[in-house]
PDB file of N, CA and C in Angstrom:
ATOM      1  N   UNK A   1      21.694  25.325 -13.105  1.00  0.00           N
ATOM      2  CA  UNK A   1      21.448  23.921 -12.968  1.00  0.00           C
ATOM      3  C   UNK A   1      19.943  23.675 -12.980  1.00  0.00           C
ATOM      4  N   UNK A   2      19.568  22.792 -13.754  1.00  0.00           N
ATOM      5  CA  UNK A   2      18.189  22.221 -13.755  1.00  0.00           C
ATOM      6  C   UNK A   2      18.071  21.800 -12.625  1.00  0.00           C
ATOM      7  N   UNK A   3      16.337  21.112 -12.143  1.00  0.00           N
ATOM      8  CA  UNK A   3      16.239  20.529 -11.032  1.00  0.00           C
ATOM      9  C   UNK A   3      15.280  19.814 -11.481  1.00  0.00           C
ATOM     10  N   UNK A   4      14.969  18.696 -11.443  1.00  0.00           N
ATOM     11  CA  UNK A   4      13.600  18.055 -11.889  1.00  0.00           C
ATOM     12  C   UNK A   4      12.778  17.605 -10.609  1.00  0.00           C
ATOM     13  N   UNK A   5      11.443  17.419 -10.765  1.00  0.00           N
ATOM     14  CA  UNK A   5      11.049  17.093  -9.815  1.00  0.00           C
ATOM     15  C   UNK A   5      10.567  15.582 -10.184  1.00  0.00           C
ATOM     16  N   UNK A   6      10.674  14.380  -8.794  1.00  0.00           N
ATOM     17  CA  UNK A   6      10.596  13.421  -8.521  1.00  0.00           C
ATOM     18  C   UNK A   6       9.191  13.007  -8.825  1.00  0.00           C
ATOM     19  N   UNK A   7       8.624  12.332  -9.448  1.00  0.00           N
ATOM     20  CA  UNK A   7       7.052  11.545  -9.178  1.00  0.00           C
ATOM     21  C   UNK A   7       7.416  10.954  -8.051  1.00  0.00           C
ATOM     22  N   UNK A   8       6.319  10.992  -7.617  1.00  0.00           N
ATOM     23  CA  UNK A   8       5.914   9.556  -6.757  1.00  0.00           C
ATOM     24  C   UNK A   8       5.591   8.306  -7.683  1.00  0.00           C
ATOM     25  N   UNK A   9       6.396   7.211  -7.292  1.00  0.00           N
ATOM     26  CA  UNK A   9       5.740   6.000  -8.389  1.00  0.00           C
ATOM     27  C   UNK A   9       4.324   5.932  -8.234  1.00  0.00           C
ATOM     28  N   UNK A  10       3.382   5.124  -9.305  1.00  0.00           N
ATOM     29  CA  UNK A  10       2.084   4.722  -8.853  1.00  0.00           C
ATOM     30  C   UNK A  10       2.665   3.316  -8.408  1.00  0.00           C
ATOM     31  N   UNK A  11       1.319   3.247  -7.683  1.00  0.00           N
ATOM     32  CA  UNK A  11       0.964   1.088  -7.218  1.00  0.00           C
ATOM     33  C   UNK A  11       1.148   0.296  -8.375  1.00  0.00           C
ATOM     34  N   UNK A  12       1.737  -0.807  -8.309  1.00  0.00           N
ATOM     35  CA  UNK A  12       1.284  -1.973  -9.435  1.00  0.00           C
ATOM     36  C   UNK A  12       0.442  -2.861  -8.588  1.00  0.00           C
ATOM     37  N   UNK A  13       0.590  -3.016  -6.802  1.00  0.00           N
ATOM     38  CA  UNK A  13      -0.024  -4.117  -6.167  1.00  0.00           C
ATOM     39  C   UNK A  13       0.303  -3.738  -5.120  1.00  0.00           C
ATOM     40  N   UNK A  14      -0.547  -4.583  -3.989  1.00  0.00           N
ATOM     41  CA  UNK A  14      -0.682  -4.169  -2.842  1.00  0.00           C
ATOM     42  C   UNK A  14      -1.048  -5.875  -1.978  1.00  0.00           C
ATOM     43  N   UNK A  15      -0.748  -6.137  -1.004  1.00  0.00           N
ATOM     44  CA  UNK A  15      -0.801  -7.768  -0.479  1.00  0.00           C
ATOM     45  C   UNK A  15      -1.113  -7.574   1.014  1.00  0.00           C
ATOM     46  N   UNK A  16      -1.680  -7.694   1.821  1.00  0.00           N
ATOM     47  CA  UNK A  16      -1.708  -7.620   3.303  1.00  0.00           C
ATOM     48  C   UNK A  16      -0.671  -8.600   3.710  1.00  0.00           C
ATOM     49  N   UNK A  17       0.122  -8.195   5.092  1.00  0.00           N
ATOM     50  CA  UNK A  17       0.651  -9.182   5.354  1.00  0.00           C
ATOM     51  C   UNK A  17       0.965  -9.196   6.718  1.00  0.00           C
ATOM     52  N   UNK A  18       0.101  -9.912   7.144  1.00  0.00           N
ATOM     53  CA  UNK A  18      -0.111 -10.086   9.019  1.00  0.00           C
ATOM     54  C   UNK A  18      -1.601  -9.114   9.034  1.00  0.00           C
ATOM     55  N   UNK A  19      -1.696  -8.721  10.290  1.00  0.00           N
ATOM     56  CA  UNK A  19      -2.670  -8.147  11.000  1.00  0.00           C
ATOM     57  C   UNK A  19      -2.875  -6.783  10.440  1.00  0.00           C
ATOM     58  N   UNK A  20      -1.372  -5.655  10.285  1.00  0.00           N
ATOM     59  CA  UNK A  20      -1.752  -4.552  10.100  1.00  0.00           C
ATOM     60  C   UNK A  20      -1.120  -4.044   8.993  1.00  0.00           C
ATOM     61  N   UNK A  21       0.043  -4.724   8.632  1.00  0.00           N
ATOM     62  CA  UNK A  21       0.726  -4.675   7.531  1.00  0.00           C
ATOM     63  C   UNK A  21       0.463  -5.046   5.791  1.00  0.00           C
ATOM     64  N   UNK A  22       1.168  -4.099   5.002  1.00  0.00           N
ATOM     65  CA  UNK A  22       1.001  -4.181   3.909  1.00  0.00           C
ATOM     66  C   UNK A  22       2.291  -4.064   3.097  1.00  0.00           C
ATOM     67  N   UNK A  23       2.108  -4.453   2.142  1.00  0.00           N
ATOM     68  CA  UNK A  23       3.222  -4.611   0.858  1.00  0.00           C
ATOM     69  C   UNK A  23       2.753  -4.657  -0.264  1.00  0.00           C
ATOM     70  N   UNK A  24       3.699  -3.197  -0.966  1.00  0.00           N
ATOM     71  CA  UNK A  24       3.253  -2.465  -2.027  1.00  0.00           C
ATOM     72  C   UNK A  24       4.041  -2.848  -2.645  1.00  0.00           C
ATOM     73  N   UNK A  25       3.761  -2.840  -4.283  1.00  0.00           N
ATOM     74  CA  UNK A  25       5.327  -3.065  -5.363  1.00  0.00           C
ATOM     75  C   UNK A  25       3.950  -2.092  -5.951  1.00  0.00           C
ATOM     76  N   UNK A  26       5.607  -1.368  -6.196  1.00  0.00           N
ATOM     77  CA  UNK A  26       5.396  -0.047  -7.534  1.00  0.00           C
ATOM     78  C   UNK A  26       6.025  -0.427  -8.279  1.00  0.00           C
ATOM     79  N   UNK A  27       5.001   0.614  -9.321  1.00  0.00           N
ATOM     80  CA  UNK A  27       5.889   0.162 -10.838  1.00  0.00           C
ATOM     81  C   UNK A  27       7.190   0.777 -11.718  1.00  0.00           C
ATOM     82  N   UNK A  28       7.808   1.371 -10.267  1.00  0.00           N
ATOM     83  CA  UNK A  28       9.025   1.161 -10.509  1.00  0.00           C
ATOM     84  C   UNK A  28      10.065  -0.097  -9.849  1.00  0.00           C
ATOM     85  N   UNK A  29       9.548  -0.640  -9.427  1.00  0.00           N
ATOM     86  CA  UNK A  29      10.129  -2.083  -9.583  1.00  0.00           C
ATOM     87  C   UNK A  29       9.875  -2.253  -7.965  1.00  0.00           C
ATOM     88  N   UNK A  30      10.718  -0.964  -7.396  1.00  0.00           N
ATOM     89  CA  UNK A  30      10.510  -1.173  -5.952  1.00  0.00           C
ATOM     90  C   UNK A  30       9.458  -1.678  -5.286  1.00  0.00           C
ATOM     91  N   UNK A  31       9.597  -2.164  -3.694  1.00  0.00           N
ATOM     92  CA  UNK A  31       8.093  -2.764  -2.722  1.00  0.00           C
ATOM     93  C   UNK A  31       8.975  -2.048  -1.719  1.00  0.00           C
ATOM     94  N   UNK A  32       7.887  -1.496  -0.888  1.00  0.00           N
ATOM     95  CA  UNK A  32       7.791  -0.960   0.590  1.00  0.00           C
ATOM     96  C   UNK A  32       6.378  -1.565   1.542  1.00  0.00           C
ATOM     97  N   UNK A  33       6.945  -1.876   2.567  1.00  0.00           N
ATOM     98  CA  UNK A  33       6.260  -2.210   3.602  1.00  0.00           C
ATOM     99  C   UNK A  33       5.407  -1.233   4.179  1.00  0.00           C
ATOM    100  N   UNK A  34       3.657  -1.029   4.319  1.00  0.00           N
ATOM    101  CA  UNK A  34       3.793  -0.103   4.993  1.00  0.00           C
ATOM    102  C   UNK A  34       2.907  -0.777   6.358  1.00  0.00           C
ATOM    103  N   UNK A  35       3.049   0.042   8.083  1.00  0.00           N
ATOM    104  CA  UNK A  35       1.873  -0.382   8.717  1.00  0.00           C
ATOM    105  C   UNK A  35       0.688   0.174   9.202  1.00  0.00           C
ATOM    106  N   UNK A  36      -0.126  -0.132   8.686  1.00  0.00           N
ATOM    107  CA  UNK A  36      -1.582   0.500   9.135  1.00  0.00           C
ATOM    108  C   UNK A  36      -1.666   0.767  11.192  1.00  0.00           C
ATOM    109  N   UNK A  37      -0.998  -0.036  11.142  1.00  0.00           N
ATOM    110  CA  UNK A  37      -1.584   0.041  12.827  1.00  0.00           C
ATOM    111  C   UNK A  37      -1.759   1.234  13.671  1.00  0.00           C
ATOM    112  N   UNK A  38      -0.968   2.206  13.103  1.00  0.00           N
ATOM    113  CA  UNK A  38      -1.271   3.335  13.918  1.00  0.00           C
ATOM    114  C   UNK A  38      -2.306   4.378  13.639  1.00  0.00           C
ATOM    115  N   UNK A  39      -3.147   4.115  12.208  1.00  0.00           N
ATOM    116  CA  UNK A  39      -3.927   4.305  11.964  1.00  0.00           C
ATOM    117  C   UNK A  39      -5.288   4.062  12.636  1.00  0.00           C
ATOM    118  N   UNK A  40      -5.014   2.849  12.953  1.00  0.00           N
ATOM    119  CA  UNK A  40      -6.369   2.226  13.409  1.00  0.00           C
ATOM    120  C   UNK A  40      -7.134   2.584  15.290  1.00  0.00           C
ATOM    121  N   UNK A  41      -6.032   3.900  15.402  1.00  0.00           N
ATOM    122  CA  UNK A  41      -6.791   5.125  16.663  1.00  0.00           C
ATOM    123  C   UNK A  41      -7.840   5.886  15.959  1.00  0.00           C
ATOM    124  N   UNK A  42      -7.380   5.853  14.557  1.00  0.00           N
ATOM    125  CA  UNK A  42      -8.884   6.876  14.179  1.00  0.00           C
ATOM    126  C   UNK A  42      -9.912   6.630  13.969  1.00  0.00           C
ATOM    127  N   UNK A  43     -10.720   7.319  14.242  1.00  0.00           N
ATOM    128  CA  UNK A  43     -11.877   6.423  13.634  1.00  0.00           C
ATOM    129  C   UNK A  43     -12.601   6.385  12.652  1.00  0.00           C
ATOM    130  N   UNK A  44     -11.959   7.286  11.387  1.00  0.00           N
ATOM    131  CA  UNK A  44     -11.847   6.806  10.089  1.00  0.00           C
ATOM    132  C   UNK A  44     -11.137   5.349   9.123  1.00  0.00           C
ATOM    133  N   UNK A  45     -10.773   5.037  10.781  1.00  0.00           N
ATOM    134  CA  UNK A  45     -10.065   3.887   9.613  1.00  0.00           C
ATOM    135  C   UNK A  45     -10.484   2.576  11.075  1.00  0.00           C
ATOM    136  N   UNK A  46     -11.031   2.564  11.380  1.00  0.00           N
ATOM    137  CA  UNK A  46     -11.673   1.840  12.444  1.00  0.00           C
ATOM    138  C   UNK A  46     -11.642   0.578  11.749  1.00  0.00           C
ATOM    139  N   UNK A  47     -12.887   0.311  10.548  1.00  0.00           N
ATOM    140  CA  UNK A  47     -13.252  -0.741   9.934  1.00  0.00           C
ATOM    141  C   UNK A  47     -12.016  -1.724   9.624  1.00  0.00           C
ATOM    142  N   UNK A  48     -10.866  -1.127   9.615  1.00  0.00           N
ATOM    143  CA  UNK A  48      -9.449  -1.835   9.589  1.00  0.00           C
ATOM    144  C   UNK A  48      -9.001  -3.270  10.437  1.00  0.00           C
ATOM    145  N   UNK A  49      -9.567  -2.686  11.590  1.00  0.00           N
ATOM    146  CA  UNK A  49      -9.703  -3.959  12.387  1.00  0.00           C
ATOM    147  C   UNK A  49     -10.323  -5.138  12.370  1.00  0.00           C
ATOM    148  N   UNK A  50     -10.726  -4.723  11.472  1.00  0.00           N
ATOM    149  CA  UNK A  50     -11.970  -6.391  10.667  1.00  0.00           C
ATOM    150  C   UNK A  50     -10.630  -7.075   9.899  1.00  0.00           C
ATOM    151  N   UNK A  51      -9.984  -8.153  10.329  1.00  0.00           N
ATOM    152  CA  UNK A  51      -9.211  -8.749   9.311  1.00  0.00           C
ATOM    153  C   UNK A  51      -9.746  -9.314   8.049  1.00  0.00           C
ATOM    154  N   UNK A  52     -11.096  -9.361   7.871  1.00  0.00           N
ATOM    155  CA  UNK A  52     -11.670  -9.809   6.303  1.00  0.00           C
ATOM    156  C   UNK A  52     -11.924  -8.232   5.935  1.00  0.00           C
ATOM    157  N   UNK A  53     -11.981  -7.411   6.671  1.00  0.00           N
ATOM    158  CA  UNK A  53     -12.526  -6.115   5.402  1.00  0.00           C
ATOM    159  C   UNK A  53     -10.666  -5.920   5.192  1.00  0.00           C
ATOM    160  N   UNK A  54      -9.668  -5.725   6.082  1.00  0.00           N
ATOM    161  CA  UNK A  54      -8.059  -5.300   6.007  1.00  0.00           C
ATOM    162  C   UNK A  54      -8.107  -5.924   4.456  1.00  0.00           C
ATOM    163  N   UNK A  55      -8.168  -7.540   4.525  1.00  0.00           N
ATOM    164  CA  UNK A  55      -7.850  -8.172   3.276  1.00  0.00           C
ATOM    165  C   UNK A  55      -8.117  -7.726   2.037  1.00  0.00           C
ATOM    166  N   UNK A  56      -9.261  -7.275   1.808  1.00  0.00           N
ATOM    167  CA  UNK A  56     -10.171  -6.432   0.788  1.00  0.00           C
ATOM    168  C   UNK A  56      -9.390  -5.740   0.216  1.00  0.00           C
ATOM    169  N   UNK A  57      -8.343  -4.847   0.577  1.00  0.00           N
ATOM    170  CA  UNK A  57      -7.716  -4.282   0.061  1.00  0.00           C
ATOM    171  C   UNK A  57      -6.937  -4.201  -1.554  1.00  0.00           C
ATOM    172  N   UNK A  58      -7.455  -2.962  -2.339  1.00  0.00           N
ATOM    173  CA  UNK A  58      -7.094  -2.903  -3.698  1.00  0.00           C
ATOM    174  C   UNK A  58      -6.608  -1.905  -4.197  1.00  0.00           C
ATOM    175  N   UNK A  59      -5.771  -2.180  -5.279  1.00  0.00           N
ATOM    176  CA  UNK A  59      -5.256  -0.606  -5.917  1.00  0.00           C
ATOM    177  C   UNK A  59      -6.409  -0.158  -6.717  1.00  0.00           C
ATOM    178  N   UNK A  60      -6.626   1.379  -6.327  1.00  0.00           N
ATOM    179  CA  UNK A  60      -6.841   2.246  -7.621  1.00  0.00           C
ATOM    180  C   UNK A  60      -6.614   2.051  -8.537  1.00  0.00           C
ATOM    181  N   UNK A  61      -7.978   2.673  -9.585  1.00  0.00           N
ATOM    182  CA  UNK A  61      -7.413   2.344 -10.986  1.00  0.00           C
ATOM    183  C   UNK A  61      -6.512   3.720 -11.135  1.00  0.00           C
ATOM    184  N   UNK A  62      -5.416   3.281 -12.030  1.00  0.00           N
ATOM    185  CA  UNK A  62      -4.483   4.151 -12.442  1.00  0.00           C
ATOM    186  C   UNK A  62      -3.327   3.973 -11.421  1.00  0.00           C
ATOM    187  N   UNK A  63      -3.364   2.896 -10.472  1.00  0.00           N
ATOM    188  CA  UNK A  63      -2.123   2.817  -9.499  1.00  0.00           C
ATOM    189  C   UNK A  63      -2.144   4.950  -8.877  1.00  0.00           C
ATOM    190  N   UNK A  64      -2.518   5.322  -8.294  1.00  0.00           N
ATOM    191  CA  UNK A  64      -2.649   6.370  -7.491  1.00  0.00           C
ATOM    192  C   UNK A  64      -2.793   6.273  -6.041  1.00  0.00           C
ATOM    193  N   UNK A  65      -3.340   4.923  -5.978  1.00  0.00           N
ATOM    194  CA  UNK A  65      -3.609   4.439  -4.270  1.00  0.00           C
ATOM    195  C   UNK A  65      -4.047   3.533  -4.132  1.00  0.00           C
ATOM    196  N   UNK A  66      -4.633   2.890  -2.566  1.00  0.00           N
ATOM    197  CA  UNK A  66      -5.127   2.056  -2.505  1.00  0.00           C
ATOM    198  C   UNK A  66      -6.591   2.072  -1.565  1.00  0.00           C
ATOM    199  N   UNK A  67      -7.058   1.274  -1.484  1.00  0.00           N
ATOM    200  CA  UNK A  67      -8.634   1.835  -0.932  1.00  0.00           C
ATOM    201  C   UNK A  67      -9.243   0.554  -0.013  1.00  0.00           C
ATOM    202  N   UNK A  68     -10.064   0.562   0.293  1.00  0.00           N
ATOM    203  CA  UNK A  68     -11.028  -0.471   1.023  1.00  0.00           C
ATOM    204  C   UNK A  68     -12.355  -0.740   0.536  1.00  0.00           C
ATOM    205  N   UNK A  69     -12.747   0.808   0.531  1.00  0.00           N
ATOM    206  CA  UNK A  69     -14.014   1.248   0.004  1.00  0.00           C
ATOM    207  C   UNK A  69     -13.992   2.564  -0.325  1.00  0.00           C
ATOM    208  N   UNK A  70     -15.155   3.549  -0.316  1.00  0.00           N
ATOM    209  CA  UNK A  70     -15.109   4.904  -0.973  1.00  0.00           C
ATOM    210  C   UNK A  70     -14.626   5.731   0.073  1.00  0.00           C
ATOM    211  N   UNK A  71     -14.699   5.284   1.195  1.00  0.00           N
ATOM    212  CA  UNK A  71     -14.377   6.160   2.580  1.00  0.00           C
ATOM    213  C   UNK A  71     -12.889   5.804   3.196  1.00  0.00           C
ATOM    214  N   UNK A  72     -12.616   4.754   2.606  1.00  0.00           N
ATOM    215  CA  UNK A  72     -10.916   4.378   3.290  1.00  0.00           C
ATOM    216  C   UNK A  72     -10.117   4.086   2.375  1.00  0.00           C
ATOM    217  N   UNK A  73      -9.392   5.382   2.359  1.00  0.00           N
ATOM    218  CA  UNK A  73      -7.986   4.830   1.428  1.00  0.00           C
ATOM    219  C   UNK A  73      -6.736   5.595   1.503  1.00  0.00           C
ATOM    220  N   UNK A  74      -5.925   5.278   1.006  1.00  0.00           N
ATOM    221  CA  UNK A  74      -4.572   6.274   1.447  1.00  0.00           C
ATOM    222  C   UNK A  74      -3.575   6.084  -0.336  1.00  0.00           C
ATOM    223  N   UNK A  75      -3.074   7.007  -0.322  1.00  0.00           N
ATOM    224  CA  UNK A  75      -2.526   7.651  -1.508  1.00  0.00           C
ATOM    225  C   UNK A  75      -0.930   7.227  -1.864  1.00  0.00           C
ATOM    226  N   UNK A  76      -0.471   6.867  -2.823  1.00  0.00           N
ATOM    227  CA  UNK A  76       0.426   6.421  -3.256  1.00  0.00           C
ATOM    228  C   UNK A  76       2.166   7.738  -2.759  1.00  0.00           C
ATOM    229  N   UNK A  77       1.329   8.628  -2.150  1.00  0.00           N
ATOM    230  CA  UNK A  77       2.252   9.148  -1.857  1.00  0.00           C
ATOM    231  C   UNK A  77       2.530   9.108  -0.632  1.00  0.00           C
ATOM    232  N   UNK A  78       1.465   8.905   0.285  1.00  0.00           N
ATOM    233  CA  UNK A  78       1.795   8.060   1.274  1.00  0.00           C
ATOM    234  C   UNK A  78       2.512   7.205   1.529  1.00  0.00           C
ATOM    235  N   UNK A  79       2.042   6.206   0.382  1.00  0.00           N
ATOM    236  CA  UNK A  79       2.688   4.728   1.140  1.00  0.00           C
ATOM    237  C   UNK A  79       3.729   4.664   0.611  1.00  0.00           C
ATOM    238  N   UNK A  80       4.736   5.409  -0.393  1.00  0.00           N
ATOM    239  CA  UNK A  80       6.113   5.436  -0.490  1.00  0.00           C
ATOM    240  C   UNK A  80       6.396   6.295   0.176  1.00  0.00           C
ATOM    241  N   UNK A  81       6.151   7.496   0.388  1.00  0.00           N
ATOM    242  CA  UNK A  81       6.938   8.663   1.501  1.00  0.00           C
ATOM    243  C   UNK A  81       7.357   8.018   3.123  1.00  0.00           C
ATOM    244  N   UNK A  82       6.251   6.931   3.205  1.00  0.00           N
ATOM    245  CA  UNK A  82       6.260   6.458   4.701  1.00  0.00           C
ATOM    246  C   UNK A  82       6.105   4.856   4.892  1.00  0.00           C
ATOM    247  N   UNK A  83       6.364   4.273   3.935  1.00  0.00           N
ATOM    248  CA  UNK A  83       6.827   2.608   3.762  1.00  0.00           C
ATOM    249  C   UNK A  83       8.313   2.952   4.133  1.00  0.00           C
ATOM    250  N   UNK A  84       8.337   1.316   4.131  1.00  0.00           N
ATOM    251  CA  UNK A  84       9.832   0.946   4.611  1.00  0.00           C
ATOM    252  C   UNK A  84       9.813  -0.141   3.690  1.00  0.00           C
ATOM    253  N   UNK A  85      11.059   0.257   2.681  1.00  0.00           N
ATOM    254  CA  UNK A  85      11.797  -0.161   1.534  1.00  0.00           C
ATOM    255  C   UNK A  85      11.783  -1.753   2.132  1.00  0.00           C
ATOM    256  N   UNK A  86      11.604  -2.521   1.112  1.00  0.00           N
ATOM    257  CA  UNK A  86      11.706  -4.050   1.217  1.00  0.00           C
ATOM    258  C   UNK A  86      12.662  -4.525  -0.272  1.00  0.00           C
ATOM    259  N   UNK A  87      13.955  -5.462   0.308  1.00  0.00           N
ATOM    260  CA  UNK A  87      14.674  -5.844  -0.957  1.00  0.00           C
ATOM    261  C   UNK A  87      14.153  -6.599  -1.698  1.00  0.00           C
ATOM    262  N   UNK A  88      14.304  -6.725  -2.551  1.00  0.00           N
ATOM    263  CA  UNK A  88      13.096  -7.623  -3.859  1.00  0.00           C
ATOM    264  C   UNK A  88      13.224  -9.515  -3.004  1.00  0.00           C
ATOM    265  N   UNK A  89      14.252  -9.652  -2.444  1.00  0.00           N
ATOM    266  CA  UNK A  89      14.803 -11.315  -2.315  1.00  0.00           C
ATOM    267  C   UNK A  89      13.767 -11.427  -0.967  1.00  0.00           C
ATOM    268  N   UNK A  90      13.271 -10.233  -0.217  1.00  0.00           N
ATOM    269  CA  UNK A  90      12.256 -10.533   0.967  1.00  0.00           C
ATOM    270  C   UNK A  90      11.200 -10.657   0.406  1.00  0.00           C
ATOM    271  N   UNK A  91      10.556 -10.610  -0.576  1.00  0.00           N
ATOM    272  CA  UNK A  91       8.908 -10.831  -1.523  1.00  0.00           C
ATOM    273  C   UNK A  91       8.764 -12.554  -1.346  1.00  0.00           C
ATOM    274  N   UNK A  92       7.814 -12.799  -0.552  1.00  0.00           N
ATOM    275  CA  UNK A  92       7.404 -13.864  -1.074  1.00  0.00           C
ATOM    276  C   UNK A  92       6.747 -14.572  -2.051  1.00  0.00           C
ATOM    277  N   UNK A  93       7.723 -15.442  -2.662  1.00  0.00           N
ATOM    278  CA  UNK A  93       7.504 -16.132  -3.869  1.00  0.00           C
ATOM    279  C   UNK A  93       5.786 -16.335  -3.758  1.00  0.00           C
ATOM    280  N   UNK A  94       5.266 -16.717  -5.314  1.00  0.00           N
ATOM    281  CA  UNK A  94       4.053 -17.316  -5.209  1.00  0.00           C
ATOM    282  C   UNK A  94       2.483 -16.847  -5.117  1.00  0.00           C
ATOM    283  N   UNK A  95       2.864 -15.772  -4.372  1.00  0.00           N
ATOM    284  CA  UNK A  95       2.050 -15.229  -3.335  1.00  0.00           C
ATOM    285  C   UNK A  95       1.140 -14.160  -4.267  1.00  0.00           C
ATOM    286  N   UNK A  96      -0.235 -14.025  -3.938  1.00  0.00           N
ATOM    287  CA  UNK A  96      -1.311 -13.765  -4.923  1.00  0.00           C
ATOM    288  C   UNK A  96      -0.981 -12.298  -4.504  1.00  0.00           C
ATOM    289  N   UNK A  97      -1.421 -11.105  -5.727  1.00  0.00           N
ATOM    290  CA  UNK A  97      -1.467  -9.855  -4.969  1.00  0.00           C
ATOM    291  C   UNK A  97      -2.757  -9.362  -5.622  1.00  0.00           C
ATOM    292  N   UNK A  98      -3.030  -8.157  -5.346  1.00  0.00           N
ATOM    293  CA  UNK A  98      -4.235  -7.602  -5.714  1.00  0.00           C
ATOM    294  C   UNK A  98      -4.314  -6.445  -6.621  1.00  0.00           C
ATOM    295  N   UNK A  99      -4.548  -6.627  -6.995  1.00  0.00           N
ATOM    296  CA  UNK A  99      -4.966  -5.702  -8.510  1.00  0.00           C
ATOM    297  C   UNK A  99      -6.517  -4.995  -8.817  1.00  0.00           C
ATOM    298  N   UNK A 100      -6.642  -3.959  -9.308  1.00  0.00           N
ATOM    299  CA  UNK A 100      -7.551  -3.094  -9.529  1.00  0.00           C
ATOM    300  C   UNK A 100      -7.738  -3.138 -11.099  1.00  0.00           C
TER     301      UNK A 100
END
């Protein structure tokens, strides 16, 4: 028996939503929720707590991840291995996302 191995999707977009939260749609169609908050004990990711730098938030080029700046970012395998699946009908309509 063959076995193939799984990609990780890349990012198509990434949206903050609330204080610590985020929402990803990959370009496999899927969006997962993910939350920063427990991150924000380290103090690599400190600057997080700035709700105008949180917002900042953008995909990598090539959808591989997402970043802040050159020092904060987390990897597309992250944020699907450890998001929480969102059904397409919970996306809010309208709503601007961010692109790289």
């Amino acid at each position: 028996m063959i076995q193939t191995l799984q990609t990780t999707p890349k990012i198509d977009s990434v949206q903050p939503v609330g204080e610590t939260r985020l929402l990803i749609r990959f370009r496999n169609g899927e969006q997962r929720t993910y939350d920063c908050g427990p991150l924000l004990s380290r103090p690599e990711f400190h600057l997080l707590t700035s709700p105008a730098f949180f917002r900042a938030v953008q995909v990598d080029a090539g959808g591989h991840g997402i970043s802040w700046n050159d020092d904060i970012d987390l990897s597309e395998y992250e944020l699907w291995n450890n998001g929480e699946p969102v059904a397409s009908s919970a996306m809010p309509a309208g709503v601007p996302v961010s692109r790289r």
